[in-house]
N, C-alpha and C. Protein backbone atom coordinates (compact mmCIF):
# COMPACT_ATOMS: atom_id res chain seq x y z
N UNK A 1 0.99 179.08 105.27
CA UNK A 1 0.51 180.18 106.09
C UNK A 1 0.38 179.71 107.54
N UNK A 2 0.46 180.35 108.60
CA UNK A 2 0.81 180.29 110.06
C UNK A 2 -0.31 180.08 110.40
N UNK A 3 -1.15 179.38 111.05
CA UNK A 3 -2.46 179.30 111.76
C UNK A 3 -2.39 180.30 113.10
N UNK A 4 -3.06 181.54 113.12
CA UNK A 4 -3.05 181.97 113.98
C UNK A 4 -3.41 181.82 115.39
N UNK A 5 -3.91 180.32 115.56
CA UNK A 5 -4.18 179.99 117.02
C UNK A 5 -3.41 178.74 117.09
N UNK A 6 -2.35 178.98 116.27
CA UNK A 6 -1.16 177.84 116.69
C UNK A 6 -0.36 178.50 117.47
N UNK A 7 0.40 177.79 118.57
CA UNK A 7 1.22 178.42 119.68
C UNK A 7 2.62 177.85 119.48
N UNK A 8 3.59 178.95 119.04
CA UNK A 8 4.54 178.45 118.68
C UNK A 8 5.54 178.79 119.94
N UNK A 9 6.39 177.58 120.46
CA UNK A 9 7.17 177.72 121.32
C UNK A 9 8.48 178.08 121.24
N UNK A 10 9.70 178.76 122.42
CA UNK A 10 10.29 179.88 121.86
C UNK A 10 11.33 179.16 122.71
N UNK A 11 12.88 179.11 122.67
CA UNK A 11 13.75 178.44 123.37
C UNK A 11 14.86 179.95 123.15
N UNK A 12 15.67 179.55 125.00
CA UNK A 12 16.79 180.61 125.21
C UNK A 12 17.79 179.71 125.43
N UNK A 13 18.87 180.54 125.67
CA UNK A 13 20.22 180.06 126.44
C UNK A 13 20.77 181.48 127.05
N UNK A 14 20.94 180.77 128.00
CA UNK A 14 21.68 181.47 129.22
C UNK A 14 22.84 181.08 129.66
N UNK A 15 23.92 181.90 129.99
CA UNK A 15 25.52 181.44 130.62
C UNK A 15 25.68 182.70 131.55
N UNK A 16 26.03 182.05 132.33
CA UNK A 16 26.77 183.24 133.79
C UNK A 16 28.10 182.27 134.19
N UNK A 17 29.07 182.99 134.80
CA UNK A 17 30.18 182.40 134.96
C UNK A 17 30.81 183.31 135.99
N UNK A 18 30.89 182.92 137.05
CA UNK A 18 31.76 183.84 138.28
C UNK A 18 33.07 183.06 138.84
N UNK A 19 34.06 183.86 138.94
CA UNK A 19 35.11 183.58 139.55
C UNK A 19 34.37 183.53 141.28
N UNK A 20 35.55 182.39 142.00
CA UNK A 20 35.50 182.54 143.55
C UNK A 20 36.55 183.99 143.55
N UNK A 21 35.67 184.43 145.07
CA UNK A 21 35.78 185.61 145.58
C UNK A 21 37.75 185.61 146.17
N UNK A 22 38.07 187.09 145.99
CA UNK A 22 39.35 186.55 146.22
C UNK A 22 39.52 186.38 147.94
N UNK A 23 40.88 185.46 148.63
CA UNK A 23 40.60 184.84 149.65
C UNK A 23 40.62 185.88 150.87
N UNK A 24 41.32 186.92 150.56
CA UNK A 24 41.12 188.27 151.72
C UNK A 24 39.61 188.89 151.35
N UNK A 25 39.12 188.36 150.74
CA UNK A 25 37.88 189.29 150.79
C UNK A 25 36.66 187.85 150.64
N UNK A 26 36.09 187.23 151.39
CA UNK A 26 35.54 186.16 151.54
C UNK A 26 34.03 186.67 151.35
N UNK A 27 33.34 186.00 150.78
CA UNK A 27 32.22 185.45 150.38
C UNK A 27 31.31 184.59 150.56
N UNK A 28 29.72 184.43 150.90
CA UNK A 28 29.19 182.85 151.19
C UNK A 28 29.02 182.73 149.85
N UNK A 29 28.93 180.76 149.42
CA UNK A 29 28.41 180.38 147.98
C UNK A 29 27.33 180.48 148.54
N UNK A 30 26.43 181.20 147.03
CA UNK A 30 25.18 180.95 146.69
C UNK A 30 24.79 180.39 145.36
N UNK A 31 24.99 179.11 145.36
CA UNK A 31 24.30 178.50 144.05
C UNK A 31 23.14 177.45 143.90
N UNK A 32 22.73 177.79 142.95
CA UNK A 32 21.22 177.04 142.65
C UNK A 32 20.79 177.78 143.63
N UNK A 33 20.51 178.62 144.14
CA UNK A 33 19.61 179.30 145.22
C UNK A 33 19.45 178.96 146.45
N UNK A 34 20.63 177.93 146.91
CA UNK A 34 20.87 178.01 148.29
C UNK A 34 22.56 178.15 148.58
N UNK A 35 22.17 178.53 149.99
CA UNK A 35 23.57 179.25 150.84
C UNK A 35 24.11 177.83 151.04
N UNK A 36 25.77 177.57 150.80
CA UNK A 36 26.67 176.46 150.74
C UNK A 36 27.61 176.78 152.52
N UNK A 37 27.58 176.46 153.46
CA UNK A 37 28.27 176.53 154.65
C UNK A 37 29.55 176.17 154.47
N UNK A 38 30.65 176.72 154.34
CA UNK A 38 32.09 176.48 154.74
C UNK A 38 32.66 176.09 153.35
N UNK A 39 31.66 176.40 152.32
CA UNK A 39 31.89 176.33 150.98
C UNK A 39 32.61 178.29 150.77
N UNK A 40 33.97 178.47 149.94
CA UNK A 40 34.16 179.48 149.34
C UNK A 40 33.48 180.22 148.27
N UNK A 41 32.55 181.33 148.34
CA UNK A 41 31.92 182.29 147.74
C UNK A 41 32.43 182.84 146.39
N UNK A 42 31.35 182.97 145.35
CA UNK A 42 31.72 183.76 144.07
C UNK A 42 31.50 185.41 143.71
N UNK A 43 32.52 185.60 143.24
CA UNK A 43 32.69 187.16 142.91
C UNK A 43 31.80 187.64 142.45
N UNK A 44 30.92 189.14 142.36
CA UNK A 44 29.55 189.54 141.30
C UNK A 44 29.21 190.55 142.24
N UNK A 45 28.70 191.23 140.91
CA UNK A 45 27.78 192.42 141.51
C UNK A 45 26.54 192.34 142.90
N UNK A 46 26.03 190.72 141.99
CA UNK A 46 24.90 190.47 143.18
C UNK A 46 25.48 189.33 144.21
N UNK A 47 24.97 188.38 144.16
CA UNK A 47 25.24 187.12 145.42
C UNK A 47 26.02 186.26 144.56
N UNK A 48 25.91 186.18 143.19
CA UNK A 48 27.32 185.74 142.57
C UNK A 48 26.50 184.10 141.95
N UNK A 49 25.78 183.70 142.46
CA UNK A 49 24.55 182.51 141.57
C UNK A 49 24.51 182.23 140.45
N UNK A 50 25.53 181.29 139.94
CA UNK A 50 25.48 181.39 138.65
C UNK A 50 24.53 180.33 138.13
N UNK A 51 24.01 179.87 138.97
CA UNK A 51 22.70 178.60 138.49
C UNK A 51 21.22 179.80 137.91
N UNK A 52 21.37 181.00 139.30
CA UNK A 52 20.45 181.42 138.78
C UNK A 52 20.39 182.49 137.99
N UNK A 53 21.05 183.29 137.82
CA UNK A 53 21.52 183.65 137.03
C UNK A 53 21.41 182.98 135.50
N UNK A 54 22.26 182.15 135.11
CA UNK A 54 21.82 181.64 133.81
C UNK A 54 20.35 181.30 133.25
N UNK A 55 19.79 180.68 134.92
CA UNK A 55 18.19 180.56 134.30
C UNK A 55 17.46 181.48 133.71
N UNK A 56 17.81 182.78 134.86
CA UNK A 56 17.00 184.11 134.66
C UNK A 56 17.57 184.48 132.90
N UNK A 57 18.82 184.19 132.38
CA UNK A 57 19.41 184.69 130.94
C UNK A 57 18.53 184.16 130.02
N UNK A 58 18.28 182.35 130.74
CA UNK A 58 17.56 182.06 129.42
C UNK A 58 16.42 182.56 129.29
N UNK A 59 15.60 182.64 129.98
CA UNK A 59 14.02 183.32 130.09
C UNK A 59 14.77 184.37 129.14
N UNK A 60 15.12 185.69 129.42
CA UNK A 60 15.32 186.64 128.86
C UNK A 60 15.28 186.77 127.38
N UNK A 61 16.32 185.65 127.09
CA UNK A 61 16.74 185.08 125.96
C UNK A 61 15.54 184.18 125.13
N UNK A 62 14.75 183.45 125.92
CA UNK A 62 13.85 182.89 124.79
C UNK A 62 12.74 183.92 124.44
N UNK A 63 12.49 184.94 125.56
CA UNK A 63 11.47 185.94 124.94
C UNK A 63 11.73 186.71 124.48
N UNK A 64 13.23 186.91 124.18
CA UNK A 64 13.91 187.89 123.03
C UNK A 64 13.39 189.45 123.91
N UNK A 65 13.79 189.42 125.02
CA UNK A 65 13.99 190.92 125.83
C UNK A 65 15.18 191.26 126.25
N UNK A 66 16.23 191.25 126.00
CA UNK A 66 17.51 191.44 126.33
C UNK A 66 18.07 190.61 127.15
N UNK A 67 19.25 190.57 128.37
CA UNK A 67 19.59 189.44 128.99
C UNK A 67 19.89 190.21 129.93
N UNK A 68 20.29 189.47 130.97
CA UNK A 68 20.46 189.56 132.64
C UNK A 68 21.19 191.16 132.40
N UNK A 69 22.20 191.44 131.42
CA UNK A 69 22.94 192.89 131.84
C UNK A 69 21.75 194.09 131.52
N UNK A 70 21.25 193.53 130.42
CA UNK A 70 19.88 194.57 129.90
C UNK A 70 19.22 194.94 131.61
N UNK A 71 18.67 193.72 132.42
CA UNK A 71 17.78 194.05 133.57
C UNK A 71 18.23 194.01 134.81
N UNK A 72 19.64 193.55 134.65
CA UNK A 72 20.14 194.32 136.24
C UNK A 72 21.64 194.08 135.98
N UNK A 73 21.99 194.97 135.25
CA UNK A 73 23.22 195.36 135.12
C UNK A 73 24.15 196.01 136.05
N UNK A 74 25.50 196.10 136.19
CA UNK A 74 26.11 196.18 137.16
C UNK A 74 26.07 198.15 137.04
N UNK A 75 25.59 198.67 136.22
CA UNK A 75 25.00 200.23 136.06
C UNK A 75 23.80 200.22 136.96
N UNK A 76 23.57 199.11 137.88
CA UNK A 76 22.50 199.01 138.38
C UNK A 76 22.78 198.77 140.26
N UNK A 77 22.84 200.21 140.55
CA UNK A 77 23.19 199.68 142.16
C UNK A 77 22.38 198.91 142.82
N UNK A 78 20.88 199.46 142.34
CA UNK A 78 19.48 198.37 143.45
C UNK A 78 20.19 197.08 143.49
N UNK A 79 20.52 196.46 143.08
CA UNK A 79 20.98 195.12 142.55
C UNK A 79 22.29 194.66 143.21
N UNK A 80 22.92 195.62 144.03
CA UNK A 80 24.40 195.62 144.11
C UNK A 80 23.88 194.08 145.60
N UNK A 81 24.38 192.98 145.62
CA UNK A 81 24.46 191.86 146.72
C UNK A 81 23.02 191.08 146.18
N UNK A 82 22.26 191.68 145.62
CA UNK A 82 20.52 191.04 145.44
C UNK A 82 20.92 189.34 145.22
N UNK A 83 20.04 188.69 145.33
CA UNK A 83 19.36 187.30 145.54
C UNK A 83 19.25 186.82 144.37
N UNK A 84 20.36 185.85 143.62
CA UNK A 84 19.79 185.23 142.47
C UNK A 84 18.57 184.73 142.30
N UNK A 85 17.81 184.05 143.25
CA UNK A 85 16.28 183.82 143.58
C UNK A 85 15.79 185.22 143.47
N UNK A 86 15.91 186.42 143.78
CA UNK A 86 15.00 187.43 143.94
C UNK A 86 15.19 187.76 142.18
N UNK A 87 16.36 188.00 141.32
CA UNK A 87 16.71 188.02 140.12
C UNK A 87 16.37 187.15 139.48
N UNK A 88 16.01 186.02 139.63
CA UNK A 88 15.44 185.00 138.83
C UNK A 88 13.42 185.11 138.85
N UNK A 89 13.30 185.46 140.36
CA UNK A 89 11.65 185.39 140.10
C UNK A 89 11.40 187.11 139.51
N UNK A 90 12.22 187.43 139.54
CA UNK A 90 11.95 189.41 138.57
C UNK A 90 12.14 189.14 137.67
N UNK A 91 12.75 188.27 136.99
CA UNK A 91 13.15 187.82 135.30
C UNK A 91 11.32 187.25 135.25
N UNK A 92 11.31 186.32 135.93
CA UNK A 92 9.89 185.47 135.43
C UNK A 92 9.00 186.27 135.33
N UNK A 93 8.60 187.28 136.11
CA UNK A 93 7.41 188.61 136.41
C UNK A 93 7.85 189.58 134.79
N UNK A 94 8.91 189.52 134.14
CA UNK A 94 9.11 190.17 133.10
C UNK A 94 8.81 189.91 132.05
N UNK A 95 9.12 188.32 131.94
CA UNK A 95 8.77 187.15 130.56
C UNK A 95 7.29 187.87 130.61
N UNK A 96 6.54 187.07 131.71
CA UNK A 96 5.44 186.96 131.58
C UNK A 96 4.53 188.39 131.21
N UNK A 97 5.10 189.10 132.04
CA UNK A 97 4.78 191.00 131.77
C UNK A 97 4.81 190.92 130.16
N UNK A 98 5.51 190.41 129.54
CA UNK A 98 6.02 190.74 128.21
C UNK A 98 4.71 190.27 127.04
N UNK A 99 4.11 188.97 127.67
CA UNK A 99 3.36 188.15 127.00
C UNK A 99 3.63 186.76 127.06
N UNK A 100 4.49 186.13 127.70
CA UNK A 100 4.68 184.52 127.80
C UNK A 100 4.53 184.13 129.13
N UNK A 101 4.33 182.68 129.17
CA UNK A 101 4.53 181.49 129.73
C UNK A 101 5.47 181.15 129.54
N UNK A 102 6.04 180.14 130.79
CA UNK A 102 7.33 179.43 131.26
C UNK A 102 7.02 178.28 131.33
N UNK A 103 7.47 177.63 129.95
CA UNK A 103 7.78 175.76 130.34
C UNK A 103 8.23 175.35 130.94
N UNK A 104 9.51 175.60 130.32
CA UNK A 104 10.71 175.07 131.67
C UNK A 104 11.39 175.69 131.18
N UNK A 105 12.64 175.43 132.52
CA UNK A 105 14.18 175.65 132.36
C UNK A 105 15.01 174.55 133.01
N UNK A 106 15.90 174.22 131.76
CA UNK A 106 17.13 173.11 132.83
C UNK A 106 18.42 174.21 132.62
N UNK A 107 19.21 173.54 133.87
CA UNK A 107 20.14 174.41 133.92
C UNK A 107 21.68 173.38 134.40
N UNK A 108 22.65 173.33 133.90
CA UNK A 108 24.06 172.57 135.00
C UNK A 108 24.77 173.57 134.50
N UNK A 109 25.46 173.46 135.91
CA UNK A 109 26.74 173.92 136.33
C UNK A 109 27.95 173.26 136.21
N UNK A 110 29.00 173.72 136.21
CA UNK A 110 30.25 172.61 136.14
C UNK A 110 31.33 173.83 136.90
N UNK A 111 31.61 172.64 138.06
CA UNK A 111 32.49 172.78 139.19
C UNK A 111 33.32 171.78 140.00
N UNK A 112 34.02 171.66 140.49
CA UNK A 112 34.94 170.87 141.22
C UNK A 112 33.80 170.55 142.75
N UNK A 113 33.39 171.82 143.48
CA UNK A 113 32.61 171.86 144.69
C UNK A 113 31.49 172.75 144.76
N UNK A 114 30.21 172.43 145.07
CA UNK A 114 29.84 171.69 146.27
C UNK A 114 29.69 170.31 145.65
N UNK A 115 29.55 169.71 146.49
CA UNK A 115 28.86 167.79 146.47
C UNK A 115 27.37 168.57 145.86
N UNK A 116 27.02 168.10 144.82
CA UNK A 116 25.48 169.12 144.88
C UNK A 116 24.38 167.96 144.88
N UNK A 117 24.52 166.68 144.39
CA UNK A 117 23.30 165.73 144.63
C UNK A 117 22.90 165.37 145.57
N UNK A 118 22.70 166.03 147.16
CA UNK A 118 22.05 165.65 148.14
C UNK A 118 21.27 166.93 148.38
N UNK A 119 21.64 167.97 147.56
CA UNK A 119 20.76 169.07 147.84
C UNK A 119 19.64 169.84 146.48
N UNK A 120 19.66 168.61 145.71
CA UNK A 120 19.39 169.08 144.40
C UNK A 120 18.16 169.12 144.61
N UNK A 121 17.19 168.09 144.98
CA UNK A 121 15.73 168.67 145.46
C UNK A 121 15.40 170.05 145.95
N UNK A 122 16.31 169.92 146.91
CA UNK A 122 16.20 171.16 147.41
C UNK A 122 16.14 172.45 146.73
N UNK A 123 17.50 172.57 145.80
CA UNK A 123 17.24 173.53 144.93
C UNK A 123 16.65 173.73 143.81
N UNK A 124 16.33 172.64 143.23
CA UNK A 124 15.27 172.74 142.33
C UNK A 124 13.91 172.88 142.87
N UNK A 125 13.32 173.05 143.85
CA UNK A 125 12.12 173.36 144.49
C UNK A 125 12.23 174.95 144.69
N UNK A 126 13.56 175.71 145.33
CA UNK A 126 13.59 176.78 145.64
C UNK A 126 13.65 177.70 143.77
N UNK A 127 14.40 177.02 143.00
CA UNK A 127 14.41 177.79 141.99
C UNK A 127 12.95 178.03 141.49
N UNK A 128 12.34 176.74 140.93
CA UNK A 128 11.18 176.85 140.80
C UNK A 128 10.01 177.54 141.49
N UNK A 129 9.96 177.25 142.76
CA UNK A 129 9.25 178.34 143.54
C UNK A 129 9.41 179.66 143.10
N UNK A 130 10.57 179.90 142.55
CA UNK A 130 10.89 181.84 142.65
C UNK A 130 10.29 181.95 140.88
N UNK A 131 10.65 181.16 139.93
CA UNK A 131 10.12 181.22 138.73
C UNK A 131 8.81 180.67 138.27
N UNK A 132 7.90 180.37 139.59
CA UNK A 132 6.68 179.60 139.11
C UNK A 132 6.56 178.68 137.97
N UNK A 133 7.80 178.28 137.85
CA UNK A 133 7.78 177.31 136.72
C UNK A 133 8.77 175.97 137.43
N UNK A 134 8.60 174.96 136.14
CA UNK A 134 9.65 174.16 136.29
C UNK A 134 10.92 174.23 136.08
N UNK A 135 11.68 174.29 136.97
CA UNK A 135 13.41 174.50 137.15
C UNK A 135 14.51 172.78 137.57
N UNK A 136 14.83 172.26 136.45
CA UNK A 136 16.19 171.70 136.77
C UNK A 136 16.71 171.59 137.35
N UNK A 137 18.38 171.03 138.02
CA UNK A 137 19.78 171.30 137.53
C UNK A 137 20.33 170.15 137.91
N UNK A 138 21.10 170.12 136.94
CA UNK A 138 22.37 169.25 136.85
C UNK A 138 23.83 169.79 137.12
N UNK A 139 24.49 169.02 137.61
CA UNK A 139 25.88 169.05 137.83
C UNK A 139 26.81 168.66 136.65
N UNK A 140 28.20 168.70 136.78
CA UNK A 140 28.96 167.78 136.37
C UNK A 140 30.78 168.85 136.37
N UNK A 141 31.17 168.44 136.80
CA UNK A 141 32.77 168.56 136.60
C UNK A 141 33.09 168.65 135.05
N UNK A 142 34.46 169.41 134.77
CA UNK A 142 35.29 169.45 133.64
C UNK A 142 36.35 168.26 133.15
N UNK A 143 36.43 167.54 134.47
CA UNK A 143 37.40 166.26 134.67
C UNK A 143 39.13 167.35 134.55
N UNK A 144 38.93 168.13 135.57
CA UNK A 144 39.71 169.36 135.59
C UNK A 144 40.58 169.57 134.95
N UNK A 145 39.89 170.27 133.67
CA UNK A 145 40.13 170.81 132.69
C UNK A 145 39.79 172.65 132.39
N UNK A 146 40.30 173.54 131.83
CA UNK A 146 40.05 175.02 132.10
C UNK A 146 39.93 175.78 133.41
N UNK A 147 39.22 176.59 133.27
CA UNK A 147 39.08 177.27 134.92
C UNK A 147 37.87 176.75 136.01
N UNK A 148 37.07 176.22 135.21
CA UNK A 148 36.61 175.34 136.60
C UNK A 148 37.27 174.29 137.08
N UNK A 149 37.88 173.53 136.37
CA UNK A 149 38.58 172.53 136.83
C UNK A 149 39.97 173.04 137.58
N UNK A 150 40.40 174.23 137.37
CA UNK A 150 41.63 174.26 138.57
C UNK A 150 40.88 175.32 139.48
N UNK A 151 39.69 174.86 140.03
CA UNK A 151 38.75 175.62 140.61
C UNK A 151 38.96 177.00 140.87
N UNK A 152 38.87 177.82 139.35
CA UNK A 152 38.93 179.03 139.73
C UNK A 152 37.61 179.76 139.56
N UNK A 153 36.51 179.04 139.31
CA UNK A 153 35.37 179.64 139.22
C UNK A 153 34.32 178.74 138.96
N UNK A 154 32.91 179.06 138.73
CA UNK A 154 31.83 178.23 138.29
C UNK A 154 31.07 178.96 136.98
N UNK A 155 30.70 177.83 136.31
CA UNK A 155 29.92 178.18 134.99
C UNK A 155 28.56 177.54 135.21
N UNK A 156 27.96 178.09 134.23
CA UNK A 156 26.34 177.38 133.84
C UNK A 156 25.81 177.68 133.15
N UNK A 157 25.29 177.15 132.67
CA UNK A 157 24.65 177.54 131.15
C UNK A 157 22.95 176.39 131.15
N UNK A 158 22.11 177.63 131.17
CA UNK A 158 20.48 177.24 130.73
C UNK A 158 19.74 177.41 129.57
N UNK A 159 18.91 176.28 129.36
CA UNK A 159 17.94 176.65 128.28
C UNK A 159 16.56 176.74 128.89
N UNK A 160 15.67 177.37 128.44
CA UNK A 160 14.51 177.61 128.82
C UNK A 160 13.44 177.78 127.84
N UNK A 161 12.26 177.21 127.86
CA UNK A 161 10.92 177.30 126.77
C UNK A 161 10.05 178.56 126.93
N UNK A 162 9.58 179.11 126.64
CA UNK A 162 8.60 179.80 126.42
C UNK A 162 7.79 180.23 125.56
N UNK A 163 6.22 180.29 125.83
CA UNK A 163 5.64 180.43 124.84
C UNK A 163 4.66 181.71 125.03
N UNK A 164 3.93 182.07 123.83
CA UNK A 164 3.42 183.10 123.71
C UNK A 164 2.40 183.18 124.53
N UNK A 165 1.96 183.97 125.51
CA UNK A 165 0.27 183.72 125.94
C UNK A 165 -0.60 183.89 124.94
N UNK A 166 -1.89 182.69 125.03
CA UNK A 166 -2.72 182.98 124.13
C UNK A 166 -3.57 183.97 124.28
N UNK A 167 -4.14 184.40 123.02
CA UNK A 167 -4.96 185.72 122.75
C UNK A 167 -5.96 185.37 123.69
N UNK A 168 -5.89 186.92 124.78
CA UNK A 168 -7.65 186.77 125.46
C UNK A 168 -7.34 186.34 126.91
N UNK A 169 -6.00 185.59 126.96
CA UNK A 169 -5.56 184.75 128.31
C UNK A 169 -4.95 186.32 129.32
N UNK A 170 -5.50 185.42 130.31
CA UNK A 170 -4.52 186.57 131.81
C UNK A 170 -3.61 186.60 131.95
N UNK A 171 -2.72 187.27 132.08
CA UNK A 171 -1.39 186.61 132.88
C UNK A 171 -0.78 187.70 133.26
């Protein structure tokens, strides 16, 4: 039998995957939640973030509320250019709306470009900031192999914890 003041913890996965924008119609990158300078931009309804994006899936996904198309689906104009940071901290305001806490989330990407380990503090501070939680990420290349590797796009894929708020708690 389940002890009812046992807190059982809840795990997601998240994947977003955007093609780069095509080259007559140019784009800034926005991944992991910062703007890439003289880096080529990804295709999407919103800013095209697939770091954050996936984070925001897994949240979704470990609290079993639908996923990123359920809450801002491309049936969704408000949303049309929005801020993977602004979509990632509205995912967190939802978990938690729902009844959970945010452990964490790790998240990598796999791409040919940007160089991303001189800015990874960086974006793991900004992700986290927007999800009040702890946020990841890792890199790593395909060793160019599929469509990231003949750089036709970026992938990522997150997992994320969450747990139930306890009975009686604020949140």
């Amino acid at each position: 039998m389940k002890d009812p003041q046992m807190i059982i913890p809840r795990t997601g996965i998240g994947l977003d995957v955007h093609a780069y924008a095509a080259e007559d119609s140019p784009r800034p990158l926005w991944l992991g939640g910062l703007l890439w300078p003289g880096e080529r931009g990804l295709a999407g309804h919103s800013d095209g973030d697939p770091v954050a994006h996936a984070a925001a899936d897994a949240l979704f996904s470990a609290a079993g509320i639908g996923d990123l198309g359920t809450h801002f689906g491309t049936d969704r104009p408000e949303f049309a250019g929005a801020s993977g940071v602004t979509l990632l901290a509205e995912a967190a305001r939802i978990v938690r709306a729902a009844g959970f806490e945010i452990g964490n989330v790790a998240v990598q990407f796999v791409a040919n470009r940007p160089k991303f380990g001189p800015r990874r503090e960086e974006s793991q501070q900004v992700l986290s900031d927007a999800a009040d939680a702890p946020i990841s990420v890792t890199a790593t290349t395909s060793d160019r192999l599929g469509f990231t590797g003949r750089g036709e796009g970026i992938t990522a894929v997150a997992t994320a914890l969450v747990y139930p708020r306890p009975a009686g708690a604020i949140g």
